[in-house]
N, C-alpha and C. Protein backbone atom coordinates (compact mmCIF):
# COMPACT_ATOMS: atom_id res chain seq x y z
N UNK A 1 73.30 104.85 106.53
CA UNK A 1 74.00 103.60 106.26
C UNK A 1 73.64 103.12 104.85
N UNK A 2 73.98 102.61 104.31
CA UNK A 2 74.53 101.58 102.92
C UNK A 2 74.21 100.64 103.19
N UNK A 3 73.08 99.82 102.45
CA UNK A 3 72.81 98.55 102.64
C UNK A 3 73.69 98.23 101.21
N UNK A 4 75.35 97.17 101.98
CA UNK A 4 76.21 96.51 100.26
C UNK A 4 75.15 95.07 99.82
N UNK A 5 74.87 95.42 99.45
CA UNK A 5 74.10 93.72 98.92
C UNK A 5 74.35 93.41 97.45
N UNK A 6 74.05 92.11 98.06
CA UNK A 6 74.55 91.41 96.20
C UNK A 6 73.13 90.38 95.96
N UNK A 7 72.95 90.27 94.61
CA UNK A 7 71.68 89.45 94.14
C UNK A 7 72.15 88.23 93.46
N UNK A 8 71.51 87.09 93.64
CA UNK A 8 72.19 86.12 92.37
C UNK A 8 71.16 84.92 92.03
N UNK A 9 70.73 84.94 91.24
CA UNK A 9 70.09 83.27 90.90
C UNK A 9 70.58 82.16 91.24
N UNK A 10 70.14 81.24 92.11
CA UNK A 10 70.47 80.40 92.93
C UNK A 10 69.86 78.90 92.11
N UNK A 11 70.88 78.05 91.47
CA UNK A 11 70.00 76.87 90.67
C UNK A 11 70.37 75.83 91.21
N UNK A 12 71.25 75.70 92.91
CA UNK A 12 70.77 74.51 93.50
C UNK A 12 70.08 74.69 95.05
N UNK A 13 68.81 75.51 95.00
CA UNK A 13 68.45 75.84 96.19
C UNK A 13 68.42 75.11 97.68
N UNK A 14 68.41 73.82 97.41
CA UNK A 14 68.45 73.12 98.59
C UNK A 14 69.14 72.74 99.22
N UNK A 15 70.57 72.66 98.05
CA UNK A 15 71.96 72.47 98.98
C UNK A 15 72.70 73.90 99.13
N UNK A 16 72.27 74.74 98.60
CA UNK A 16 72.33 76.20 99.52
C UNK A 16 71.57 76.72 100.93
N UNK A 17 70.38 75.99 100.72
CA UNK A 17 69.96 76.06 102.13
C UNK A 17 70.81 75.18 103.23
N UNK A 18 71.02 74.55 102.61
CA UNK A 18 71.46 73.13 103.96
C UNK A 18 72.83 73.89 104.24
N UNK A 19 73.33 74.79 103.53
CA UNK A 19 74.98 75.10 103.97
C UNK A 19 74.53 76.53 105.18
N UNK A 20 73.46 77.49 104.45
CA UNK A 20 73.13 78.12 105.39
C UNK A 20 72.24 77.86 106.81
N UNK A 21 71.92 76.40 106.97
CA UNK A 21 71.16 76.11 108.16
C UNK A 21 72.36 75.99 108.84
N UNK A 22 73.90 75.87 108.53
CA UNK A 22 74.99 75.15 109.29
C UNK A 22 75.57 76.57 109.78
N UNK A 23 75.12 77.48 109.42
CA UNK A 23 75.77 79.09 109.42
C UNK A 23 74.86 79.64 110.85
N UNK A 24 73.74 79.25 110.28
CA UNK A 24 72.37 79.66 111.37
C UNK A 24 71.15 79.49 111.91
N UNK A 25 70.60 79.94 112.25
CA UNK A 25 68.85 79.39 112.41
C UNK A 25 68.13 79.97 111.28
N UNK A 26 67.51 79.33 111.06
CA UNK A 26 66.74 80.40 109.80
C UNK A 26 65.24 80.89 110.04
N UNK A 27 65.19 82.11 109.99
CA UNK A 27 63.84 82.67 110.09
C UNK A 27 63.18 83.00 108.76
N UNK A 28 61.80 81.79 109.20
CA UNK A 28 60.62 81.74 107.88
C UNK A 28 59.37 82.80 108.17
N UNK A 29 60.00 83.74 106.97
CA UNK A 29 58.57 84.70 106.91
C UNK A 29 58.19 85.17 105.53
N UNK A 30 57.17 85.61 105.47
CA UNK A 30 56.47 86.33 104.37
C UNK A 30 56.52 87.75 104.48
N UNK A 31 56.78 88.19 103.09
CA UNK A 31 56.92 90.02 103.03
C UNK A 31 55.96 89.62 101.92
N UNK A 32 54.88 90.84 102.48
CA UNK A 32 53.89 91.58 101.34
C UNK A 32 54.40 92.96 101.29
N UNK A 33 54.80 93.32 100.14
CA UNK A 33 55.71 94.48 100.00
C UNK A 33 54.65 95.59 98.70
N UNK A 34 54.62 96.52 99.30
CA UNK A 34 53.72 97.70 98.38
C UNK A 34 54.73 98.61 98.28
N UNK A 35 55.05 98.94 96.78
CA UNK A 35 55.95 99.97 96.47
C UNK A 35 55.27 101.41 96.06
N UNK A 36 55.61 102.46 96.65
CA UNK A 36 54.71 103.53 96.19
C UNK A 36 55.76 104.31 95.28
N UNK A 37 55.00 105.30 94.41
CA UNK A 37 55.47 106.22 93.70
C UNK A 37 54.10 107.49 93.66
N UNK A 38 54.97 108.86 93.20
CA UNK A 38 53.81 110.06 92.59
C UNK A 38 53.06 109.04 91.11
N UNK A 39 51.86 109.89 90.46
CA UNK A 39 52.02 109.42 89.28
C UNK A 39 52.46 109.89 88.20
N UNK A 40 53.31 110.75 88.15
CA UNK A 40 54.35 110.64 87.30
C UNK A 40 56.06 110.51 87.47
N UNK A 41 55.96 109.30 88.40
CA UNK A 41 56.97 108.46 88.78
C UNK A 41 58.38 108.97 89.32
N UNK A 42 58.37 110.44 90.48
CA UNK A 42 59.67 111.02 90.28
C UNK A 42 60.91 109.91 90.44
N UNK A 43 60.67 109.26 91.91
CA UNK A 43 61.12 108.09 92.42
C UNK A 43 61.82 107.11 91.95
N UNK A 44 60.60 106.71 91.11
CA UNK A 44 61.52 105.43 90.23
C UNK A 44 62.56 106.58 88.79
N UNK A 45 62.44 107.71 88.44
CA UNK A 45 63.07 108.28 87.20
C UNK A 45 64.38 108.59 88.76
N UNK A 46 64.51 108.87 89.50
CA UNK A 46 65.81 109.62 90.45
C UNK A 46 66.46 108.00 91.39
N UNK A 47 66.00 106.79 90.63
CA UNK A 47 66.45 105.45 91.31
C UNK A 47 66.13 105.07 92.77
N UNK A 48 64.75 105.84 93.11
CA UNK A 48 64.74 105.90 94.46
C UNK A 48 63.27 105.11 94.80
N UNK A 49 63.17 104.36 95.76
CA UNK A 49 62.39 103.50 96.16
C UNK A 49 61.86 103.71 97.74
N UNK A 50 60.23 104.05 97.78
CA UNK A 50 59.48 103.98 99.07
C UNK A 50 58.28 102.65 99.10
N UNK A 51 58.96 102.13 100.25
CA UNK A 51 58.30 100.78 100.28
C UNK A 51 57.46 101.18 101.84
N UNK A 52 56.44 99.74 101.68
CA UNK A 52 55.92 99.64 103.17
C UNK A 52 55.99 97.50 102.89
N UNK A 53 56.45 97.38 103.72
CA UNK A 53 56.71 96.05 104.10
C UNK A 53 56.12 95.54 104.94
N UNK A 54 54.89 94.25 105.00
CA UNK A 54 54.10 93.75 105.87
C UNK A 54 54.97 92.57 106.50
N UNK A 55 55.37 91.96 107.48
CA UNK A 55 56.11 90.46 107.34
C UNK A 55 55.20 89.43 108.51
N UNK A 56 55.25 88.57 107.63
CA UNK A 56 54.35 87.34 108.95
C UNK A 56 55.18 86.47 109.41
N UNK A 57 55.48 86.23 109.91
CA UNK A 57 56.77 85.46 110.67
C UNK A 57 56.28 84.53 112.17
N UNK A 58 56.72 83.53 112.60
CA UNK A 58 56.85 83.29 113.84
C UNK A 58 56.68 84.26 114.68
N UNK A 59 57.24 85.14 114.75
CA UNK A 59 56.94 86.27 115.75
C UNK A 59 55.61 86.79 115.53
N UNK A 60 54.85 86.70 114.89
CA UNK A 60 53.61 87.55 114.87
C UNK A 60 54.32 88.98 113.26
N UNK A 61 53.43 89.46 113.35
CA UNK A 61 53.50 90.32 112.58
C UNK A 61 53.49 91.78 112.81
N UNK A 62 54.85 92.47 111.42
CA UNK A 62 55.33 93.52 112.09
C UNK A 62 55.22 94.58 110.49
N UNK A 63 55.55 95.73 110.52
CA UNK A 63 55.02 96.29 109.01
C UNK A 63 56.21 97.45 109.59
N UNK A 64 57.55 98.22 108.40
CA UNK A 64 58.31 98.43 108.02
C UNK A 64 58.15 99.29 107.69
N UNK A 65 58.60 100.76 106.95
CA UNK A 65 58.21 101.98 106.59
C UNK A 65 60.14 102.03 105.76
N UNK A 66 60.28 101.87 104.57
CA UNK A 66 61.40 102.15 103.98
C UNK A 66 61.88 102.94 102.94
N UNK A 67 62.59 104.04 102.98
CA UNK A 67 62.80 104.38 101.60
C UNK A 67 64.57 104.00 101.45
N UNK A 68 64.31 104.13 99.93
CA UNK A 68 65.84 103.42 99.89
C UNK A 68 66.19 104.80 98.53
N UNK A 69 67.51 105.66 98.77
CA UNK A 69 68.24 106.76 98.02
C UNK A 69 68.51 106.29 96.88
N UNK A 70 69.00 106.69 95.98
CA UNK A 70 69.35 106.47 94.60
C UNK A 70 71.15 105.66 94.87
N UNK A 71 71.27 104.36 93.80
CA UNK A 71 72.36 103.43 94.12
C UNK A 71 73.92 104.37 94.35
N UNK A 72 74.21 103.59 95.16
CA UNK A 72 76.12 104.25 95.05
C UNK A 72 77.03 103.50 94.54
N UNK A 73 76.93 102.11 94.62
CA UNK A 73 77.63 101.56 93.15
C UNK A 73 76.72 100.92 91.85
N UNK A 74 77.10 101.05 91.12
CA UNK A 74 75.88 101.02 89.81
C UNK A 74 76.17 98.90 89.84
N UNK A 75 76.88 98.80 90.03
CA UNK A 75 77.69 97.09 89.75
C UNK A 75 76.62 96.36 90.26
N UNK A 76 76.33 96.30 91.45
CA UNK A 76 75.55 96.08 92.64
C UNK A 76 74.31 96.56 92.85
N UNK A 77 74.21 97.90 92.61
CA UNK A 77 72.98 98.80 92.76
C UNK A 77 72.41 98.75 94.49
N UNK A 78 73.81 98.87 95.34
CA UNK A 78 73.34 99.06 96.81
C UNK A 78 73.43 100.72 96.97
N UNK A 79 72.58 100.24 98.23
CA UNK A 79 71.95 101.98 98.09
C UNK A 79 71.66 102.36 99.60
N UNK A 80 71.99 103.81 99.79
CA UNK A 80 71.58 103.99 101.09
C UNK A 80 69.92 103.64 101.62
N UNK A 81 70.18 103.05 103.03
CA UNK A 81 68.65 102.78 102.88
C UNK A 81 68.28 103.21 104.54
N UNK A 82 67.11 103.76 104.85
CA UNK A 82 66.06 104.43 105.60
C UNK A 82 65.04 103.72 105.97
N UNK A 83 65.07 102.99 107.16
CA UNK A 83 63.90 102.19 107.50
C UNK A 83 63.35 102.20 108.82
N UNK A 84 62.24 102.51 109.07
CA UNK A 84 61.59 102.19 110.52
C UNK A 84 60.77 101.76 110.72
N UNK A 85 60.31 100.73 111.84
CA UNK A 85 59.01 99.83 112.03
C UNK A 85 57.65 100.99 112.87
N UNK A 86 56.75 100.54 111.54
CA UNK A 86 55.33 101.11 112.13
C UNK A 86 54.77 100.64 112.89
N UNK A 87 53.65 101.14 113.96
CA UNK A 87 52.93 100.56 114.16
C UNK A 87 51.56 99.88 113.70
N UNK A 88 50.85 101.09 113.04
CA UNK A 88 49.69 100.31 112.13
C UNK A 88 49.71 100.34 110.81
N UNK A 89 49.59 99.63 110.30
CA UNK A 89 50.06 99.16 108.26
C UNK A 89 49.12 99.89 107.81
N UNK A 90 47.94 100.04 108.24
CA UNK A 90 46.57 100.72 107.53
C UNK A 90 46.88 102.28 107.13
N UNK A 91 47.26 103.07 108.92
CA UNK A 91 47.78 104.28 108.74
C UNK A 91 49.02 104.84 108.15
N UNK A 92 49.84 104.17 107.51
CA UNK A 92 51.10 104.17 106.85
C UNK A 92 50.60 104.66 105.55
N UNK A 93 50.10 103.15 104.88
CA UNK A 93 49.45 103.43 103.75
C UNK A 93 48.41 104.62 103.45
N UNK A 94 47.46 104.99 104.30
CA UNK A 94 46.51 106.01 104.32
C UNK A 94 47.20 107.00 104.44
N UNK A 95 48.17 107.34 104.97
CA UNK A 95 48.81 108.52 104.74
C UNK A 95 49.99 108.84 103.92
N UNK A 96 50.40 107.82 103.45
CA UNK A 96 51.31 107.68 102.08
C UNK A 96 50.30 108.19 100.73
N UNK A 97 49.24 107.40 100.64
CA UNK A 97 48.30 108.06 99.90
C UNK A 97 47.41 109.48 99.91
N UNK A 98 47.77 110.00 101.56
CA UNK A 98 47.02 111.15 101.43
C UNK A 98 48.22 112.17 101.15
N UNK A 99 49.51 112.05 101.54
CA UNK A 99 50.46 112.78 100.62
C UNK A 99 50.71 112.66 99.27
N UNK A 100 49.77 111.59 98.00
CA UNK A 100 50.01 112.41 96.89
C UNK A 100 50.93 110.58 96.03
N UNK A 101 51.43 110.00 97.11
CA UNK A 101 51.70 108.52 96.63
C UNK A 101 50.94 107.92 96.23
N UNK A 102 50.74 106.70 95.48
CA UNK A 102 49.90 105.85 94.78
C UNK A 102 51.18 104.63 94.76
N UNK A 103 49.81 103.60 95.25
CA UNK A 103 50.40 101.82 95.22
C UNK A 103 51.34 101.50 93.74
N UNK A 104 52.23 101.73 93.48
CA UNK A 104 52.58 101.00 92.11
C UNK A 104 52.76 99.62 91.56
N UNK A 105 53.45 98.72 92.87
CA UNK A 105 53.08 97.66 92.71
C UNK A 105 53.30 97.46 94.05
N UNK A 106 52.33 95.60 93.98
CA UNK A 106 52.43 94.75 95.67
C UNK A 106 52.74 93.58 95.28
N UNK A 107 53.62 93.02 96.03
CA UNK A 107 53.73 91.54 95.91
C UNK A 107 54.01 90.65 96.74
N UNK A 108 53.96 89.51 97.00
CA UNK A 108 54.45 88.76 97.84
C UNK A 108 55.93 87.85 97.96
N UNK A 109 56.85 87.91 99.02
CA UNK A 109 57.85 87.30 98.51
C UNK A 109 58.06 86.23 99.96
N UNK A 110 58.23 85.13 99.61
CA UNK A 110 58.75 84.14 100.45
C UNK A 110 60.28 84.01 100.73
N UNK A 111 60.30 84.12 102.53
CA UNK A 111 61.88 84.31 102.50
C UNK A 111 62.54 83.08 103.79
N UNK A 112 63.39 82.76 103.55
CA UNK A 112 64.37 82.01 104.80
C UNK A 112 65.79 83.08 104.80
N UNK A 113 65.51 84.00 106.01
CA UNK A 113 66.55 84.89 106.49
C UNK A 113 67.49 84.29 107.34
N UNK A 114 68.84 84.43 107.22
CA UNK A 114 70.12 83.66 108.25
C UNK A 114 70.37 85.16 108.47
N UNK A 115 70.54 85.05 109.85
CA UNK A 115 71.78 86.32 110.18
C UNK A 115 72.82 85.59 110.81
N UNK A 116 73.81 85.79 110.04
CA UNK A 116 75.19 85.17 110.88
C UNK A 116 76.96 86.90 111.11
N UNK A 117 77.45 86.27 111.15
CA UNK A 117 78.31 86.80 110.70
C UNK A 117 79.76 86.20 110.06
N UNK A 118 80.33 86.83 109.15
CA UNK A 118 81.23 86.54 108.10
C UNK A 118 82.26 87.42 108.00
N UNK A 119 83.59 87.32 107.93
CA UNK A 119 84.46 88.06 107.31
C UNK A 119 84.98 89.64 108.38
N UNK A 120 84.10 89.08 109.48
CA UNK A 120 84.19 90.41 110.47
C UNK A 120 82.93 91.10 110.19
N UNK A 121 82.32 90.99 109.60
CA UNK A 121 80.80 91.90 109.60
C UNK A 121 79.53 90.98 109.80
N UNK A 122 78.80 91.60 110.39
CA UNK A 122 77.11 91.08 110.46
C UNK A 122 76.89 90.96 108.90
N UNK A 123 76.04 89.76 108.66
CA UNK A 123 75.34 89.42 107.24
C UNK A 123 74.17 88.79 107.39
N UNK A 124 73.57 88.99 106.34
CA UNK A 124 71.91 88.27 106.16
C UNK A 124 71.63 88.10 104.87
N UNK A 125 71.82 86.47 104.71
CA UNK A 125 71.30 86.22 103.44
C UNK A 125 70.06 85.60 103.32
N UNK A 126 69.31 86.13 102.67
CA UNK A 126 67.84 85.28 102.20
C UNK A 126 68.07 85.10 101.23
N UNK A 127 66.91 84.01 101.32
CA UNK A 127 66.70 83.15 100.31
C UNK A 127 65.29 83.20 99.84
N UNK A 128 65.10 83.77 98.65
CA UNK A 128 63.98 84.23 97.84
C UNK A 128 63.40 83.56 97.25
N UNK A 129 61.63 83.31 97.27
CA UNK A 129 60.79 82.76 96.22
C UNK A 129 60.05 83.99 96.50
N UNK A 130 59.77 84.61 94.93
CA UNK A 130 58.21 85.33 94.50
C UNK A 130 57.66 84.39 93.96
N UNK A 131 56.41 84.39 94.52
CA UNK A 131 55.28 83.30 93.59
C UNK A 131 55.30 83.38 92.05
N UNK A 132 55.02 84.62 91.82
CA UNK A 132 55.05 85.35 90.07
C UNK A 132 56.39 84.98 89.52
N UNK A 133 57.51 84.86 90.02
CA UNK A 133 58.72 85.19 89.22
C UNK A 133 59.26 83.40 89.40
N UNK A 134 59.68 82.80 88.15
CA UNK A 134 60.43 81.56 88.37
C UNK A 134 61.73 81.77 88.62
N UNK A 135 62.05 80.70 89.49
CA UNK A 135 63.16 80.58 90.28
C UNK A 135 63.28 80.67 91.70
N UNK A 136 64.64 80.57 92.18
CA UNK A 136 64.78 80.96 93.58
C UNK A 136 66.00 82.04 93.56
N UNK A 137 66.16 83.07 94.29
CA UNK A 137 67.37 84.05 94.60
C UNK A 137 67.72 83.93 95.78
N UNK A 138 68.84 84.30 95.88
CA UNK A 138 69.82 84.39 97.23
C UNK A 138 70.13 86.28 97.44
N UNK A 139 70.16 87.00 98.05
CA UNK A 139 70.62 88.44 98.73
C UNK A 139 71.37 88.27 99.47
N UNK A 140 72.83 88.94 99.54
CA UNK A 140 73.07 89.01 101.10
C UNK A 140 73.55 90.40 100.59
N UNK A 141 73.37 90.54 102.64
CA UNK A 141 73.73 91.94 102.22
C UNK A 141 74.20 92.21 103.89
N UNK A 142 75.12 93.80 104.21
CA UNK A 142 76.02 94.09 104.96
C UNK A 142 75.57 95.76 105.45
N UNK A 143 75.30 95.88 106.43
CA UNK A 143 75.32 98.01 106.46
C UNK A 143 76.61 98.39 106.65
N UNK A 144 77.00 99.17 106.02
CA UNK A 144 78.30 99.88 106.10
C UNK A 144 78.30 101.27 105.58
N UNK A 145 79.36 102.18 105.87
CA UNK A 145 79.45 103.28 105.41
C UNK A 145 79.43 103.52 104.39
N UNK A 146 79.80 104.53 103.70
CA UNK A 146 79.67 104.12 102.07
C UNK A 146 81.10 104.46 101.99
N UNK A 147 82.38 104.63 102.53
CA UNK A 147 83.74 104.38 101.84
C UNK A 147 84.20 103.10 101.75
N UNK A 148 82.92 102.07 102.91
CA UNK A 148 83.28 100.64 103.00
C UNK A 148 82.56 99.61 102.25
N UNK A 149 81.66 100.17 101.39
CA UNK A 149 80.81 99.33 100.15
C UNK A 149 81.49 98.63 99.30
N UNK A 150 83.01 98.90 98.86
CA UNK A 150 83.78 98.20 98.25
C UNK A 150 84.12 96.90 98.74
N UNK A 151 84.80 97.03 99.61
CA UNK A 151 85.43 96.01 100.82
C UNK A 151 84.55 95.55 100.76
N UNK A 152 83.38 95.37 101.63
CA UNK A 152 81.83 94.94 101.90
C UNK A 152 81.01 94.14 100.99
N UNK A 153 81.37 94.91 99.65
CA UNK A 153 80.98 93.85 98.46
C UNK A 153 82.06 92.93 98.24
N UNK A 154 83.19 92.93 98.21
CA UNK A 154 84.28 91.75 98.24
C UNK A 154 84.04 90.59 98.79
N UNK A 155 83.50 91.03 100.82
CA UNK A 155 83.35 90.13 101.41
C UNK A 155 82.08 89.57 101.48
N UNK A 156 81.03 89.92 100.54
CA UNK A 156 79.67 89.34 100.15
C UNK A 156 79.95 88.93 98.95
N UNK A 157 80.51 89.09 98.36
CA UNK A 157 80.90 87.98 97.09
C UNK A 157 82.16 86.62 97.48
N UNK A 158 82.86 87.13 98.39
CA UNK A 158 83.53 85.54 99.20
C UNK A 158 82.06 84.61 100.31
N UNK A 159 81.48 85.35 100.12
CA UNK A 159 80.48 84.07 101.12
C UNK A 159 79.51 83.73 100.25
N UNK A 160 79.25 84.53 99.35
CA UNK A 160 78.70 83.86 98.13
C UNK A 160 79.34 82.61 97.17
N UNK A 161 80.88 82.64 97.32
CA UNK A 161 81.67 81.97 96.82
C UNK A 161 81.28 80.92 97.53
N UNK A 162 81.84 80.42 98.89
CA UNK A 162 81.46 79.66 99.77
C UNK A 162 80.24 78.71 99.75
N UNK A 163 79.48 79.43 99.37
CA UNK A 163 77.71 78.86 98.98
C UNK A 163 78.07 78.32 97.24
N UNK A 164 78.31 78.67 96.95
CA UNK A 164 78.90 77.75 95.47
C UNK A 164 78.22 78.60 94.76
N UNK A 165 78.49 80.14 94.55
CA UNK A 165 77.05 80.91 93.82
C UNK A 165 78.90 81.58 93.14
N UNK A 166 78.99 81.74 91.99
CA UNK A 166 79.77 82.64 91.52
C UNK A 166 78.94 83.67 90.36
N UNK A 167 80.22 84.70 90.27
CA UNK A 167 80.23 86.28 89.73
C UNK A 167 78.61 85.58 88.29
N UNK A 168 79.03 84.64 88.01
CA UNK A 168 78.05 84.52 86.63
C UNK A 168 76.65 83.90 87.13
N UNK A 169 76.27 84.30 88.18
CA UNK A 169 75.20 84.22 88.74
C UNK A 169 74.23 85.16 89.45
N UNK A 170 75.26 86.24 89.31
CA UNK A 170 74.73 87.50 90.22
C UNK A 170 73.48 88.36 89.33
N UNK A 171 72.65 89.12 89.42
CA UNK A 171 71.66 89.43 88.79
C UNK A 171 71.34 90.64 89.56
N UNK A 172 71.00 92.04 88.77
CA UNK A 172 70.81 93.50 89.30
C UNK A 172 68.99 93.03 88.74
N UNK A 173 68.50 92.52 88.34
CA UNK A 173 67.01 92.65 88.57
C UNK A 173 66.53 92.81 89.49
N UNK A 174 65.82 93.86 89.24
CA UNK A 174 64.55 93.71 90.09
C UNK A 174 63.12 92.79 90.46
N UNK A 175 63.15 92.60 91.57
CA UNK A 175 62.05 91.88 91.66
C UNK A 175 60.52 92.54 90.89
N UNK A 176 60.34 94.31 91.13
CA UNK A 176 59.55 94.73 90.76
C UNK A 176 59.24 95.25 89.29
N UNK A 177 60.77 94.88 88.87
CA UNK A 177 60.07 94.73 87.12
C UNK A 177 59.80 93.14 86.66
N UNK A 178 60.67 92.27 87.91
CA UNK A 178 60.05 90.64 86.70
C UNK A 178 59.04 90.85 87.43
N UNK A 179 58.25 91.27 88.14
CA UNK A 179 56.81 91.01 88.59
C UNK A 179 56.16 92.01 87.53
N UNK A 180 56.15 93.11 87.66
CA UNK A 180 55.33 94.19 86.53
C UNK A 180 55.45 93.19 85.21
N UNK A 181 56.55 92.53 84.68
CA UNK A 181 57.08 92.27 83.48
C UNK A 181 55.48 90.72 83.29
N UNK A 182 55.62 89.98 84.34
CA UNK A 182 54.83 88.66 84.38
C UNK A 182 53.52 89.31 84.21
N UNK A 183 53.03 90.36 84.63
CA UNK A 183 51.67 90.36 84.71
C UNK A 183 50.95 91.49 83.48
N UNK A 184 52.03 91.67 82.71
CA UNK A 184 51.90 92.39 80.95
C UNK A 184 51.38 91.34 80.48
């Protein structure tokens, strides 16, 4: 599956929240996110990303095992993505590192997740604070096939519309270069 997602800088965060509390419930959690790579970076040179994701949430806490393929639309930079929940975070990591990976970066990101649905598809937009990085971001994003990433991004840029976020707001940054970038 194709995670279509769209990114955007969000500069009235609170009356974007209040439109998405009317959409859904919102679930408050924390991702401590460790990105691995070899060290001489095949991963990040082939656009490809292996994460391990810690999250603390209301529910107790749960840790993620993800890699995400190199992008299929460059516009967007959504990408097929590969994810399954571990059971212990320790042994993930210990054996990510005993195959030859190394931590490249970790960070923390504060999130309010809505899952609703829109437009005929399941959606989930969070709403992003990294401590390190100023500002707040908005994601949403859709799984779909990849002949339906087009469509999919259409209808994640109309609910972005909706939220009052337009095209001159959208942003392909990465979180893990403005974080690498803050701590140069």
């Amino acid at each position: 599956m194709i995670e279509a997602e769209l990114k955007a800088r969000v500069h009235a965060p609170e009356a974007v929240m209040r439109q998405l509390d009317q959409l859904a419930a919102a679930r408050v959690e924390v991702y401590k996110d460790t990105y691995y790579d070899r060290q001489d970076g095949p991963l990040e040179k082939a656009d490809q990303e292996l994460r391990v994701r810690t999250v603390h949430g209301a529910d107790g806490l749960r840790t993620v095992l993800t890699f995400k393929a190199a992008a299929v639309d460059e516009a967007s930079g959504s990408k097929p993505e590969h994810e399954t929940r571990v059971e212990d975070s320790q042994a993930v990591h210990a054996i990510l590192q005993g195959l030859g990976y190394v931590p490249v970066i970790a960070f923390e990101k504060r999130c309010r997740n809505y899952a609703f649905e829109a437009r005929g598809r399941q959606m989930l937009a969070t709403l992003v604070r990294v401590p390190e990085i100023d500002g707040t971001f908005l994601e949403v994003e859709t799984l779909v096939d990849e002949e339906q990433v087009p469509a999919a991004l259409d209808d994640i840029r109309a609910v972005l519309a909706d939220l009052g976020i337009g095209p001159e707001d959208l942003t392909r940054e990465l979180y893990t270069d403005a974080v690498a970038a803050q701590r140069r």
